[in-house]
N, C-alpha and C. Protein backbone atom coordinates (compact mmCIF):
# COMPACT_ATOMS: atom_id res chain seq x y z
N UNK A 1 29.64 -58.70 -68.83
CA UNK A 1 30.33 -57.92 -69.84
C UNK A 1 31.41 -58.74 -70.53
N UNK A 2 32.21 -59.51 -69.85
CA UNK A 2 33.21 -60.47 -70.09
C UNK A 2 32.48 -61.53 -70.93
N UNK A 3 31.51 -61.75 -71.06
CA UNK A 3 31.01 -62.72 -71.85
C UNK A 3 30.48 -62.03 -73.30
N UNK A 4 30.16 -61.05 -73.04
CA UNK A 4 29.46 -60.50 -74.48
C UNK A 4 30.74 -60.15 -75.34
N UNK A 5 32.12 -59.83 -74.65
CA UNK A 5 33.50 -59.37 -75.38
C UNK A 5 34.06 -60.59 -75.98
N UNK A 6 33.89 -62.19 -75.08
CA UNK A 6 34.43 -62.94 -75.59
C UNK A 6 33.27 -63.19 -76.72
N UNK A 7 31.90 -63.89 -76.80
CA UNK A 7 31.79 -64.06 -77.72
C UNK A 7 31.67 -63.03 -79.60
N UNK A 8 31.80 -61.90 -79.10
CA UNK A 8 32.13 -60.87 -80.13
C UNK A 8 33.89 -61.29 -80.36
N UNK A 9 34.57 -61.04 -79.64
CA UNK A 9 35.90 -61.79 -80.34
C UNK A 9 35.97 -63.11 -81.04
N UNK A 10 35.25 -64.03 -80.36
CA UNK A 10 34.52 -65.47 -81.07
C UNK A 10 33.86 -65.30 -82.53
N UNK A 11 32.70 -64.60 -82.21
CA UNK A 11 31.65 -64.40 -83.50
C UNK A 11 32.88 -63.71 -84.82
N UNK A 12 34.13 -62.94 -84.48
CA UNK A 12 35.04 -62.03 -85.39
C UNK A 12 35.89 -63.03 -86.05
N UNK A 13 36.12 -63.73 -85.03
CA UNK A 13 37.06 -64.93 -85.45
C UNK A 13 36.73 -65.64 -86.56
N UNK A 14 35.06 -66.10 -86.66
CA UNK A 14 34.26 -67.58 -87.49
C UNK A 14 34.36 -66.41 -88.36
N UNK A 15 33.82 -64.70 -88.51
CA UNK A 15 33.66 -64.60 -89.90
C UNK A 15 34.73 -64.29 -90.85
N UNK A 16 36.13 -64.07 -89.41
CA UNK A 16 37.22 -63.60 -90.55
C UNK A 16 37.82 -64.79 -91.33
N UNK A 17 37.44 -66.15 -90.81
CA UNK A 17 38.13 -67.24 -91.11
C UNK A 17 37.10 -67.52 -92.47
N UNK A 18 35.77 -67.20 -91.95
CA UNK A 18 34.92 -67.71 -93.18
C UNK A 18 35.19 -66.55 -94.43
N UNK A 19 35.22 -65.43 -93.77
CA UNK A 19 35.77 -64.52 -95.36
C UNK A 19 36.89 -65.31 -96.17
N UNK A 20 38.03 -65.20 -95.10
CA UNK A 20 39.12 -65.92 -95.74
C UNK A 20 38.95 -67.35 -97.22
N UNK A 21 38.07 -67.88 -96.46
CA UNK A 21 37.37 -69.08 -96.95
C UNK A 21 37.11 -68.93 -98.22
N UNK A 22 36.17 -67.46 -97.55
CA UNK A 22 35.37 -67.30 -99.33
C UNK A 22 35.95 -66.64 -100.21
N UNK A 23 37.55 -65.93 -99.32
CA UNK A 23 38.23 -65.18 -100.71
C UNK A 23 38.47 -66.24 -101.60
N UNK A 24 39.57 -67.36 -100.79
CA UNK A 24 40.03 -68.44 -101.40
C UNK A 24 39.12 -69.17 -102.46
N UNK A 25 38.05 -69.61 -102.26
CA UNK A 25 36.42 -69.98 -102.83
C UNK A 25 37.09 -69.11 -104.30
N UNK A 26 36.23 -67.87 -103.94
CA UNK A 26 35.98 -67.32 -105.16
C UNK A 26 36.82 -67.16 -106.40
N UNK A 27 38.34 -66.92 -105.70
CA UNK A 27 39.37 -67.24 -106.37
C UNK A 27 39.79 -68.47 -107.19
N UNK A 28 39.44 -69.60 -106.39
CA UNK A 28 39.74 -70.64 -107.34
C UNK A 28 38.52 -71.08 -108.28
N UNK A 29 37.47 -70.27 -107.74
CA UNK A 29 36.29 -70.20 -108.61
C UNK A 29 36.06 -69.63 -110.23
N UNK A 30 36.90 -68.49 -110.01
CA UNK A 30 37.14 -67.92 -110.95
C UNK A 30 38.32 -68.42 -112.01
N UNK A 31 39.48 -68.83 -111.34
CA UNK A 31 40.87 -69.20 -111.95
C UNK A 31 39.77 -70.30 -113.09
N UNK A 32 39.23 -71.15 -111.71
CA UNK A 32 38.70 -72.65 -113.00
C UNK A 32 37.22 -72.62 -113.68
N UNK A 33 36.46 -71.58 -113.70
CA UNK A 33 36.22 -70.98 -115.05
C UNK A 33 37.14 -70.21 -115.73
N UNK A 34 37.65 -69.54 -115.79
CA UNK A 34 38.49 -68.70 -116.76
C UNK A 34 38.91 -69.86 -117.75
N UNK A 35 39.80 -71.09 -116.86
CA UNK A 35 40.07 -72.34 -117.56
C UNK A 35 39.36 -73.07 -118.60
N UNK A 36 38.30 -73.18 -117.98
CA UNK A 36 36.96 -73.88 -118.89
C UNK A 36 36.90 -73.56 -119.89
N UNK A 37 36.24 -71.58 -119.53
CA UNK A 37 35.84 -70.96 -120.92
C UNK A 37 36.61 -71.08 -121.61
N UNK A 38 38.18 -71.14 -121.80
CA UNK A 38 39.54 -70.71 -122.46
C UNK A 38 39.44 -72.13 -123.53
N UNK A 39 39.32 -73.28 -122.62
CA UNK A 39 39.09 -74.46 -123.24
C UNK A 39 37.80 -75.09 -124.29
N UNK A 40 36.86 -74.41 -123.72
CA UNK A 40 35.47 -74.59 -124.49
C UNK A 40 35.56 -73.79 -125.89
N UNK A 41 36.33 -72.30 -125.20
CA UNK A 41 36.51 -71.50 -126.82
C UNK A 41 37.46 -72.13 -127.53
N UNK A 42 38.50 -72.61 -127.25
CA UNK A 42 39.36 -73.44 -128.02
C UNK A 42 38.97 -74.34 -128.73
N UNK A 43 38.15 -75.17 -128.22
CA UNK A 43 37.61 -76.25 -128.95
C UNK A 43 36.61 -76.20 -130.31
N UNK A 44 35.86 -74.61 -129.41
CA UNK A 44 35.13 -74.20 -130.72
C UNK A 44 35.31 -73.80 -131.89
N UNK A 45 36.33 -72.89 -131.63
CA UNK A 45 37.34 -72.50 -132.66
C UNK A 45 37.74 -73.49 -133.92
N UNK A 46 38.25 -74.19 -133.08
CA UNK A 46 39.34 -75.48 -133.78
C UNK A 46 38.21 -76.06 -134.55
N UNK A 47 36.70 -76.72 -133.83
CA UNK A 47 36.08 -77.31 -135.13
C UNK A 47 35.70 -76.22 -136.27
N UNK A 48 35.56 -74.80 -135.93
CA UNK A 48 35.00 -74.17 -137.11
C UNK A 48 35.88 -73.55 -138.09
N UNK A 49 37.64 -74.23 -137.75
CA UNK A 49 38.65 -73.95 -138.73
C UNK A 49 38.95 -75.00 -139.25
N UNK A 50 38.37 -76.32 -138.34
CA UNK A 50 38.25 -77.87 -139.24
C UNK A 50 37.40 -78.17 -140.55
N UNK A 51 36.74 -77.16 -140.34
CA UNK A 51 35.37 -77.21 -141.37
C UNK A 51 35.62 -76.01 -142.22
N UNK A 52 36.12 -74.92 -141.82
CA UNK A 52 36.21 -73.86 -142.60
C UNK A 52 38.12 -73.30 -142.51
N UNK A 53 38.69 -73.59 -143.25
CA UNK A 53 39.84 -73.00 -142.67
C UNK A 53 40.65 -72.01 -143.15
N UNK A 54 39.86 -71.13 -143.73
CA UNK A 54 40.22 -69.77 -144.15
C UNK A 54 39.51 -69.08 -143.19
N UNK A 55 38.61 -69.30 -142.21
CA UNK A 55 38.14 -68.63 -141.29
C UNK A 55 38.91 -68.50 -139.88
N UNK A 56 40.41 -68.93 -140.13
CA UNK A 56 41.04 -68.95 -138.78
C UNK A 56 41.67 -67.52 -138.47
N UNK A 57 41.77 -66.87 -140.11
CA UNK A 57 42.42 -65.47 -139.98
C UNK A 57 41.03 -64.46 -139.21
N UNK A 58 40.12 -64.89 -139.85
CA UNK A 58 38.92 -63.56 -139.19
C UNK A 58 38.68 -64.09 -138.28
N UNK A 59 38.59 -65.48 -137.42
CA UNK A 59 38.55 -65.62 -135.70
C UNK A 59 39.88 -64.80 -135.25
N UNK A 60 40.68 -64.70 -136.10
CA UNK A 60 41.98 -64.49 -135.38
C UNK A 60 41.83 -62.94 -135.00
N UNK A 61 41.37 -62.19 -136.20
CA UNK A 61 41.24 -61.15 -136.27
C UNK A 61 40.09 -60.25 -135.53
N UNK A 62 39.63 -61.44 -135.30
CA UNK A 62 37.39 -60.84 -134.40
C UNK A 62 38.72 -60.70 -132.93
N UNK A 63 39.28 -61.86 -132.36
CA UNK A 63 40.21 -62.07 -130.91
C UNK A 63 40.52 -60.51 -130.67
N UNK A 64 41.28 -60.22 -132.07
CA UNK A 64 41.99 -59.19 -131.49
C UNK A 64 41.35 -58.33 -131.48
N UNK A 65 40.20 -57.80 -132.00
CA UNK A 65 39.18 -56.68 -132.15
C UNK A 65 39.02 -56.85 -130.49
N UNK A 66 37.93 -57.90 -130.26
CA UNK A 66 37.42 -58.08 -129.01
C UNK A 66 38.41 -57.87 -127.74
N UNK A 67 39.60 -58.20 -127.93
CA UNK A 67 40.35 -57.80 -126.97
C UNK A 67 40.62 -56.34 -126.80
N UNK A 68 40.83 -55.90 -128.04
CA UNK A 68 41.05 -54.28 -127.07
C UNK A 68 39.64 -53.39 -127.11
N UNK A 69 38.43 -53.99 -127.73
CA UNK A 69 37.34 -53.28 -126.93
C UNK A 69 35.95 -54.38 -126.52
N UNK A 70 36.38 -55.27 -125.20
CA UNK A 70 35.72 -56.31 -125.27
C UNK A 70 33.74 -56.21 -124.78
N UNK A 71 33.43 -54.86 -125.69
CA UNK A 71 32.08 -54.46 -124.98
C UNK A 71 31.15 -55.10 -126.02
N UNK A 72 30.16 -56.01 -125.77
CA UNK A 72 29.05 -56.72 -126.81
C UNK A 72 28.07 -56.77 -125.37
N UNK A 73 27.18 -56.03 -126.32
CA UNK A 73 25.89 -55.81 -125.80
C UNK A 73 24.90 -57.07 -125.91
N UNK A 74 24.11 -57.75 -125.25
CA UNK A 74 23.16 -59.12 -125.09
C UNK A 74 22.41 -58.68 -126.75
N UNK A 75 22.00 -57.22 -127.03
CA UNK A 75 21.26 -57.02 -128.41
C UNK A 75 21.81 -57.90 -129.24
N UNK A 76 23.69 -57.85 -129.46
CA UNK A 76 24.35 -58.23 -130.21
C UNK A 76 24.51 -59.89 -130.40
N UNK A 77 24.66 -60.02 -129.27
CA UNK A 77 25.28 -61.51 -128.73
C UNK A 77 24.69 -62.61 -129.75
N UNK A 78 24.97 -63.34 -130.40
CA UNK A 78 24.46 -64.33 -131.73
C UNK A 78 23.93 -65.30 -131.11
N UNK A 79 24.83 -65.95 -129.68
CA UNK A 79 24.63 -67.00 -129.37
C UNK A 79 23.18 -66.40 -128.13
N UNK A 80 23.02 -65.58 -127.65
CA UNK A 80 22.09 -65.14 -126.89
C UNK A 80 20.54 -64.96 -127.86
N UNK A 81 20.75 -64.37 -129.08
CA UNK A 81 19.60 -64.45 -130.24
C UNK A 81 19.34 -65.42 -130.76
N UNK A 82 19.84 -66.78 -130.74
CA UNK A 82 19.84 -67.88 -131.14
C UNK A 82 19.26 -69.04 -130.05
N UNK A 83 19.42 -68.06 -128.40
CA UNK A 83 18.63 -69.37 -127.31
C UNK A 83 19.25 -70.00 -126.95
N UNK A 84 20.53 -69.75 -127.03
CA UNK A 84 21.76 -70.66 -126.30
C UNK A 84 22.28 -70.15 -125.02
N UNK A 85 22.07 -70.86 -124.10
CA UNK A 85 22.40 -70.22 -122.42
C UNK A 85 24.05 -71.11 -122.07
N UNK A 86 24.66 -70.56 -121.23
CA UNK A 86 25.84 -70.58 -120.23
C UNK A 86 25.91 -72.19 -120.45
N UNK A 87 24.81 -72.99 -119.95
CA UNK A 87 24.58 -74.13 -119.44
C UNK A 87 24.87 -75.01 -120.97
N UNK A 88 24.66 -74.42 -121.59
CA UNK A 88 24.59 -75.09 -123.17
C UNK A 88 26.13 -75.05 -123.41
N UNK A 89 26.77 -74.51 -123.21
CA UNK A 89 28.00 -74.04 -123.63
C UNK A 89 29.06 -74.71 -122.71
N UNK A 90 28.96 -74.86 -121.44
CA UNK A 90 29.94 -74.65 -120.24
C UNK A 90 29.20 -75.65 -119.88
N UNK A 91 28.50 -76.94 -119.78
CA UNK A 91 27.47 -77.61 -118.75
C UNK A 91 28.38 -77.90 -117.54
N UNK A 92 29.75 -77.86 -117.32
CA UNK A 92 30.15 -78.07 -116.31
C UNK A 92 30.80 -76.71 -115.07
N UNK A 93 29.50 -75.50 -115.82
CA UNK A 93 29.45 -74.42 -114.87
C UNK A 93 28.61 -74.58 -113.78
N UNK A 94 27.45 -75.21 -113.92
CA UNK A 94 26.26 -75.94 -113.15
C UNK A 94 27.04 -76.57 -111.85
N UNK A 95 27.90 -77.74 -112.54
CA UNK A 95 28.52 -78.81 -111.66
C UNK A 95 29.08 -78.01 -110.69
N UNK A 96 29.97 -77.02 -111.13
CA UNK A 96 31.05 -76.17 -110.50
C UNK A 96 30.46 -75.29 -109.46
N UNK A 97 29.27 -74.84 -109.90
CA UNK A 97 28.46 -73.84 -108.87
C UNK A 97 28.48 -74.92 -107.91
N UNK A 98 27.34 -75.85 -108.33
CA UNK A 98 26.89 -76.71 -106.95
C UNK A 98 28.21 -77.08 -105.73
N UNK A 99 28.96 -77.57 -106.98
CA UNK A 99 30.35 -78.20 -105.81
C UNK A 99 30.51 -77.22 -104.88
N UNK A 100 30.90 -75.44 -105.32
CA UNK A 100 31.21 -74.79 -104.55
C UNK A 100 30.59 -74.26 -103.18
N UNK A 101 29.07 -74.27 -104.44
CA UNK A 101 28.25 -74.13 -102.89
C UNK A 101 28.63 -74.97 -101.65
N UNK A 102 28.09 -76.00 -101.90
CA UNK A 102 28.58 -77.18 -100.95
C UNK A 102 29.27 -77.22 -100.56
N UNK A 103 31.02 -76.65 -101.07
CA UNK A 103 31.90 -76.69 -100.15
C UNK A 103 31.88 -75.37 -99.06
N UNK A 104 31.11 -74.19 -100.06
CA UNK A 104 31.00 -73.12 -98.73
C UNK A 104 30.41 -73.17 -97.56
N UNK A 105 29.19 -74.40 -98.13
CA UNK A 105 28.16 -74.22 -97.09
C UNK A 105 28.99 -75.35 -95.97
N UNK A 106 29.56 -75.98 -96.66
CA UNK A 106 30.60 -77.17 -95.46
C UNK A 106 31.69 -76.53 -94.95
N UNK A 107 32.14 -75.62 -95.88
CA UNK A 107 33.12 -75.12 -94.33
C UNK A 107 32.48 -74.12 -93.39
N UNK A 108 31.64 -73.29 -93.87
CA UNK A 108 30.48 -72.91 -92.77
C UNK A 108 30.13 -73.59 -91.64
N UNK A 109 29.60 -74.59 -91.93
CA UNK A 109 29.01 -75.39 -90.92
C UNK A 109 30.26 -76.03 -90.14
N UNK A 110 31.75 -76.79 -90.76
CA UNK A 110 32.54 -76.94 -89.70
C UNK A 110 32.88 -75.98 -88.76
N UNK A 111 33.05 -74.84 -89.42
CA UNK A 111 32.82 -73.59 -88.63
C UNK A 111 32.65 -73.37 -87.54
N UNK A 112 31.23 -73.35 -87.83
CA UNK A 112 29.97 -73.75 -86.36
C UNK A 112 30.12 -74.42 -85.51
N UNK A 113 30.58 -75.26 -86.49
CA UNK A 113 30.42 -76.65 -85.33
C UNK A 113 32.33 -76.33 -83.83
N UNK A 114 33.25 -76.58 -84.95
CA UNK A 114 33.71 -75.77 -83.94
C UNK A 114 33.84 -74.95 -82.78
N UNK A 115 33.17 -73.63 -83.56
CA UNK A 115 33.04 -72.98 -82.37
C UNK A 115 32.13 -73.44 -81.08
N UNK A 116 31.55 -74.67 -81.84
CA UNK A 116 30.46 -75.01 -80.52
C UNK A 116 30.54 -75.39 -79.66
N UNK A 117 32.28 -76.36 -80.68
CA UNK A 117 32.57 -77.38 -79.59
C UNK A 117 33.66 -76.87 -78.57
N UNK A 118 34.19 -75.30 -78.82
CA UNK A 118 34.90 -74.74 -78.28
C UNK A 118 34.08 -73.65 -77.17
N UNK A 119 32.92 -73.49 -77.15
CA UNK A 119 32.12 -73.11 -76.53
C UNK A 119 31.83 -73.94 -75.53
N UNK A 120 31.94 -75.20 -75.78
CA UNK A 120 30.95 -76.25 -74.86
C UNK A 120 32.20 -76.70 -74.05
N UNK A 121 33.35 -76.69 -74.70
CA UNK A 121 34.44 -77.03 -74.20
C UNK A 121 34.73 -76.41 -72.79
N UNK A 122 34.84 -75.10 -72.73
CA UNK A 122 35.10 -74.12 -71.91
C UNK A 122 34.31 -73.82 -70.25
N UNK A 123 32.79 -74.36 -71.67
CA UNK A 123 31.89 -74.57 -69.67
C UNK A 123 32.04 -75.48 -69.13
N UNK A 124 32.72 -76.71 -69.84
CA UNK A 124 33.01 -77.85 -69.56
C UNK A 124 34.30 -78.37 -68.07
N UNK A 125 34.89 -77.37 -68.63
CA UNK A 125 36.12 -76.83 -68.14
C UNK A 125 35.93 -75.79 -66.89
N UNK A 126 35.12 -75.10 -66.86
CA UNK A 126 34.37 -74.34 -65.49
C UNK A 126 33.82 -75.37 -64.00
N UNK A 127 32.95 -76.15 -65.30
CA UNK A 127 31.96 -77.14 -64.10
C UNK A 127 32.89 -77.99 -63.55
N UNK A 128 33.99 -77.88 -63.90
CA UNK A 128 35.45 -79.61 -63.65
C UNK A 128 35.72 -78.53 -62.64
N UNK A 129 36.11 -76.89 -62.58
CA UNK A 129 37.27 -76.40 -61.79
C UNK A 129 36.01 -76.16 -60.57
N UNK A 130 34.89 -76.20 -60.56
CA UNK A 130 33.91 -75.78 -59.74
C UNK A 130 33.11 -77.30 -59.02
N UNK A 131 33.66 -78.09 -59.40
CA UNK A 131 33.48 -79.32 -59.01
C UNK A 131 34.48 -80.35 -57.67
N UNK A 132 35.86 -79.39 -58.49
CA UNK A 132 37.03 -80.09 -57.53
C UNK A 132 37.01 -78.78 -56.80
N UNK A 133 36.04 -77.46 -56.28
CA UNK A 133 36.11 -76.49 -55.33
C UNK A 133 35.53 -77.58 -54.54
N UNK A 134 34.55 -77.88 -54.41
CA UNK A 134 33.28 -78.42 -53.93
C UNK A 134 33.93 -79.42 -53.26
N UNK A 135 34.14 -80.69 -53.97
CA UNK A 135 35.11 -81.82 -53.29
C UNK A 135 36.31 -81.44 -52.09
N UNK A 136 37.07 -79.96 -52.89
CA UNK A 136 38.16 -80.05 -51.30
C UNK A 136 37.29 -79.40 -49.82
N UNK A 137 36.46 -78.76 -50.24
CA UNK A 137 35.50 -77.91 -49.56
C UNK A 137 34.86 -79.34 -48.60
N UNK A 138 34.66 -80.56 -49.33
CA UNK A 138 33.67 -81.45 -48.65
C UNK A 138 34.78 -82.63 -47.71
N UNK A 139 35.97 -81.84 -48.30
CA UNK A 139 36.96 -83.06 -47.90
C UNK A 139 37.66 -81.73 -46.34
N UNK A 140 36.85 -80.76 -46.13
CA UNK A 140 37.88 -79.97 -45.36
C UNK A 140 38.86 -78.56 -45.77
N UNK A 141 38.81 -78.88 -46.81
CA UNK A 141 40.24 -77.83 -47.29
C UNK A 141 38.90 -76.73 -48.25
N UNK A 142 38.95 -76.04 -47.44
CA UNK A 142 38.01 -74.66 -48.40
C UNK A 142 38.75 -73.52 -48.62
N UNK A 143 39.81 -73.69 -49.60
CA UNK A 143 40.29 -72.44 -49.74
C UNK A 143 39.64 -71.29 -50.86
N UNK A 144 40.26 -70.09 -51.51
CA UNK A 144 39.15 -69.58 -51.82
C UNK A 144 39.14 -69.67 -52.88
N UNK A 145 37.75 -69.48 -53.25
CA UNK A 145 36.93 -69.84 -54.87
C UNK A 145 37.60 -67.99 -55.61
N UNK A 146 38.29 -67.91 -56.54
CA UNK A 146 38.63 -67.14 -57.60
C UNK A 146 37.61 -67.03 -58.36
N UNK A 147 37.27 -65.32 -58.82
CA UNK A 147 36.27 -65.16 -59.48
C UNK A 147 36.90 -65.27 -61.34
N UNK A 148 36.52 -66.05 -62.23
CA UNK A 148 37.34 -66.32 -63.20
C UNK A 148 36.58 -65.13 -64.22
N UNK A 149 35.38 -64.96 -64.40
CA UNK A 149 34.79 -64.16 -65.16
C UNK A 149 33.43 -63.63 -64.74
N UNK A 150 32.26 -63.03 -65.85
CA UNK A 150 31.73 -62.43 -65.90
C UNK A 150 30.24 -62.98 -66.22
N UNK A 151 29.86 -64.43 -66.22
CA UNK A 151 28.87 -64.82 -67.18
C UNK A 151 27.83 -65.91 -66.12
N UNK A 152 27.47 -66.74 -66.57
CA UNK A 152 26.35 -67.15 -66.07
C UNK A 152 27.10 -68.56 -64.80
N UNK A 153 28.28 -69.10 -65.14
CA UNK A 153 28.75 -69.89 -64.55
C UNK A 153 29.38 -69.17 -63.66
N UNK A 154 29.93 -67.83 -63.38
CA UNK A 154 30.44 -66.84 -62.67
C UNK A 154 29.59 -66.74 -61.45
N UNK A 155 28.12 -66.19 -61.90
CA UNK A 155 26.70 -66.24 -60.86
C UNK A 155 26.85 -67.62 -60.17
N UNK A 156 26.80 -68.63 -60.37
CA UNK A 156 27.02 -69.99 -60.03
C UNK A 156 27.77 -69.81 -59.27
N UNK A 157 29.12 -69.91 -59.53
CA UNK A 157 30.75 -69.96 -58.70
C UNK A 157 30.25 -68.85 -57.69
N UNK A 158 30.03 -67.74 -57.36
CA UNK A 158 29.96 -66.38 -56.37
C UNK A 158 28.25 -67.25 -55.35
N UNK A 159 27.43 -67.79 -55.99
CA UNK A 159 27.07 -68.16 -54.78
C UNK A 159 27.42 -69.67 -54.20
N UNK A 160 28.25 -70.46 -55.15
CA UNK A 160 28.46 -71.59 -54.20
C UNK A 160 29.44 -71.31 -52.98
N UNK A 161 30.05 -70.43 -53.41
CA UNK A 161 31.15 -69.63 -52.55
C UNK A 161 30.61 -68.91 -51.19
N UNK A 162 29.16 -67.97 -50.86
CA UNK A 162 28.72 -67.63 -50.54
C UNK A 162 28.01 -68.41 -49.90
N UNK A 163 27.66 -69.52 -49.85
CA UNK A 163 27.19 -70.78 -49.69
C UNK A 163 27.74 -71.68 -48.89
N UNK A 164 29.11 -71.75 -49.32
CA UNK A 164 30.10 -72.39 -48.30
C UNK A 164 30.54 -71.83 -47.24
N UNK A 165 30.93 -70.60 -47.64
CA UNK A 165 31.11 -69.19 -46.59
C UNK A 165 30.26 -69.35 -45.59
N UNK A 166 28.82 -69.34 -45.74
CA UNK A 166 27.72 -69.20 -44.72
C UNK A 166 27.75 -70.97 -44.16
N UNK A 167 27.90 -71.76 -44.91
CA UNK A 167 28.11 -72.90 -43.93
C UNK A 167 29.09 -72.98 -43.09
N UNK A 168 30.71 -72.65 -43.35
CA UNK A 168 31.81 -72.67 -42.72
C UNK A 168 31.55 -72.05 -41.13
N UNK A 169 30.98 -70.56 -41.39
CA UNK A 169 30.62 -69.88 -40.18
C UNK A 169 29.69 -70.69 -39.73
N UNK A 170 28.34 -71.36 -40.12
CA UNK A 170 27.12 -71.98 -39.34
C UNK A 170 27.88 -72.91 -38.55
N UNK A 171 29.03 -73.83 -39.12
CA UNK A 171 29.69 -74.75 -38.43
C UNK A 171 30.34 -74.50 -37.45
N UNK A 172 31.06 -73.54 -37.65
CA UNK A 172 32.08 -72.55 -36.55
C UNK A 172 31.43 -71.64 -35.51
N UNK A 173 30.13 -71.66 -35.56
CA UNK A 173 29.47 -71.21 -34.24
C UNK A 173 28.58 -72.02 -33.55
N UNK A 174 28.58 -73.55 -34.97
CA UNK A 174 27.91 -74.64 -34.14
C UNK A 174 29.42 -75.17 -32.74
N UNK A 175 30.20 -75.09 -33.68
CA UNK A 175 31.05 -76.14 -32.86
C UNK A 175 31.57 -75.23 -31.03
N UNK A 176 31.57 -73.80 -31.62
CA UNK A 176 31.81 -72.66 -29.93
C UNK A 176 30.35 -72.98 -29.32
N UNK A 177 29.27 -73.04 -29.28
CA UNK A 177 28.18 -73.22 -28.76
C UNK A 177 28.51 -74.82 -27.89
N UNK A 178 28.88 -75.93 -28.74
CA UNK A 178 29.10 -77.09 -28.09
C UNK A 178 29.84 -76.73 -27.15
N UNK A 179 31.07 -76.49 -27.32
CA UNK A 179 32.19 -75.86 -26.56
C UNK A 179 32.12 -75.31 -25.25
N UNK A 180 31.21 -74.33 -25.10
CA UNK A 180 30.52 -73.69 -24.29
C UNK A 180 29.62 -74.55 -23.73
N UNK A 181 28.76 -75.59 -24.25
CA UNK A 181 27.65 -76.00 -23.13
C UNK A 181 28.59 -76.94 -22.75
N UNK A 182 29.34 -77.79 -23.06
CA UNK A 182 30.27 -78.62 -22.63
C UNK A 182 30.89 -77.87 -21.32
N UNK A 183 31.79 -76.54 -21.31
CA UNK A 183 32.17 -76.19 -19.91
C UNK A 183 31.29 -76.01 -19.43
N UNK A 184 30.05 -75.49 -19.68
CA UNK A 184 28.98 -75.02 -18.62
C UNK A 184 28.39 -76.08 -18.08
N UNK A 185 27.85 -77.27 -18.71
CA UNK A 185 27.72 -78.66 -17.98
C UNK A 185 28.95 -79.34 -17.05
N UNK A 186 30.12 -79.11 -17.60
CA UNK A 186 31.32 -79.92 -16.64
C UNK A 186 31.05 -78.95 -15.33
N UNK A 187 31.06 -77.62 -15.07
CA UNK A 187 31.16 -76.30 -13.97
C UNK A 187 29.93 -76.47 -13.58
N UNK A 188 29.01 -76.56 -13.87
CA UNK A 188 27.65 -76.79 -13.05
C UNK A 188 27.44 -77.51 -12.31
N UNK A 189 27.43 -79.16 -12.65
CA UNK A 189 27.79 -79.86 -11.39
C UNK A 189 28.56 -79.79 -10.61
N UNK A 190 29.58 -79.71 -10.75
CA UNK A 190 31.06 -79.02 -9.45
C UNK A 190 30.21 -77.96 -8.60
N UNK A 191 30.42 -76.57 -8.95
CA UNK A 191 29.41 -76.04 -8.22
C UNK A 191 28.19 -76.65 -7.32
N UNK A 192 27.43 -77.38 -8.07
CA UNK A 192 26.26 -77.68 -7.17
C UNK A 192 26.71 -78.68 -5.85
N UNK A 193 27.64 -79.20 -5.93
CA UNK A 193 28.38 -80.76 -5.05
C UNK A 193 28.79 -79.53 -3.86
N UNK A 194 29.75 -78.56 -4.60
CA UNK A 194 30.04 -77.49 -3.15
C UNK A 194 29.06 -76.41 -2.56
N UNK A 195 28.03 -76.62 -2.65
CA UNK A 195 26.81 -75.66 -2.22
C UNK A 195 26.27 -76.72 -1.56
């Protein structure tokens, strides 16, 4: 049970960090188009008041229309009836997608990787504390194995423990058995010398 809670607190962790990620993402995604377009329309502007420049009052004047009711339907759109796409206009919306992808899909994957290595870390860290049980256990000193959790290295730890347990006693009734034939051999001959 302890294992399915940690990695659900784990799994909560990668996606709140990766939301985070992608608020940030989208945000600066948006800020630097907004930029672009602002700049691309600028530019457009400017050559078609270079060439025409009595037409700066009716761009000026279309701005402000469009701003307070900015609804144009694709029917309408000139540059959409004419075959001109995003990419024609903006070519460095393309660039911008890809980059982003890439960076989502890379902090994703550090992500992962992370958690993997924080995963791997941990059993890593089990087999070291279940390793130096073993060693004081082989050196004499068996004190007791602590149950740390709930998971598959847990099953492990409860029977090496169980394991040692049943050897400690096998030893401790090997060594009273010696014990015993030892007086019963020293008392047997005595006896037999006085009979």
């Amino acid at each position: 049970m302890n294992e399915r809670k940690n990695m659900t607190v784990l799994i909560g962790f990668v996606l709140s960090i990766s939301l985070i990620a992608s608020t940030f993402t989208v945000f600066f995604l948006i800020n630097s188009y907004g930029q672009v377009h602002m700049q691309t329309l600028g530019e457009i502007f400017q050559r078609i008041i270079e060439k025409q420049p009595e037409a700066e009052n009716i761009i000026l004047e279309t701005l402000k229309e469009y701003k307070s009711n900015p609804e144009i339907s694709s029917d309408t759109n000139i540059l959409l009836l004419h075959g001109y796409k995003q990419t024609d206009l903006f070519p460095a919306s393309k660039a911008y997608s890809s980059l982003f992808i890439l960076a989502g899909f890379g902090i994703g994957c550090i992500l992962f990787i992370i958690t993997l290595i924080f995963w791997h870390r941990k059993d890593i860290l089990r087999i070291k504390f279940l390793t130096t049980y073993l060693e004081k256990v082989n050196n004499g000193d068996s004190d007791i194995l602590f149950q740390v959790g709930e998971d598959d290295l847990s099953k492990l730890q409860d029977e090496i423990y169980k394991t040692v347990t049943m050897l400690s006693q096998t030893r401790n009734m090997a060594l009273r058995a010696k014990t015993i034939l030892r007086k019963t051999f020293i008392i047997s001959p005595i006896k037999l010398k006085h009979q």
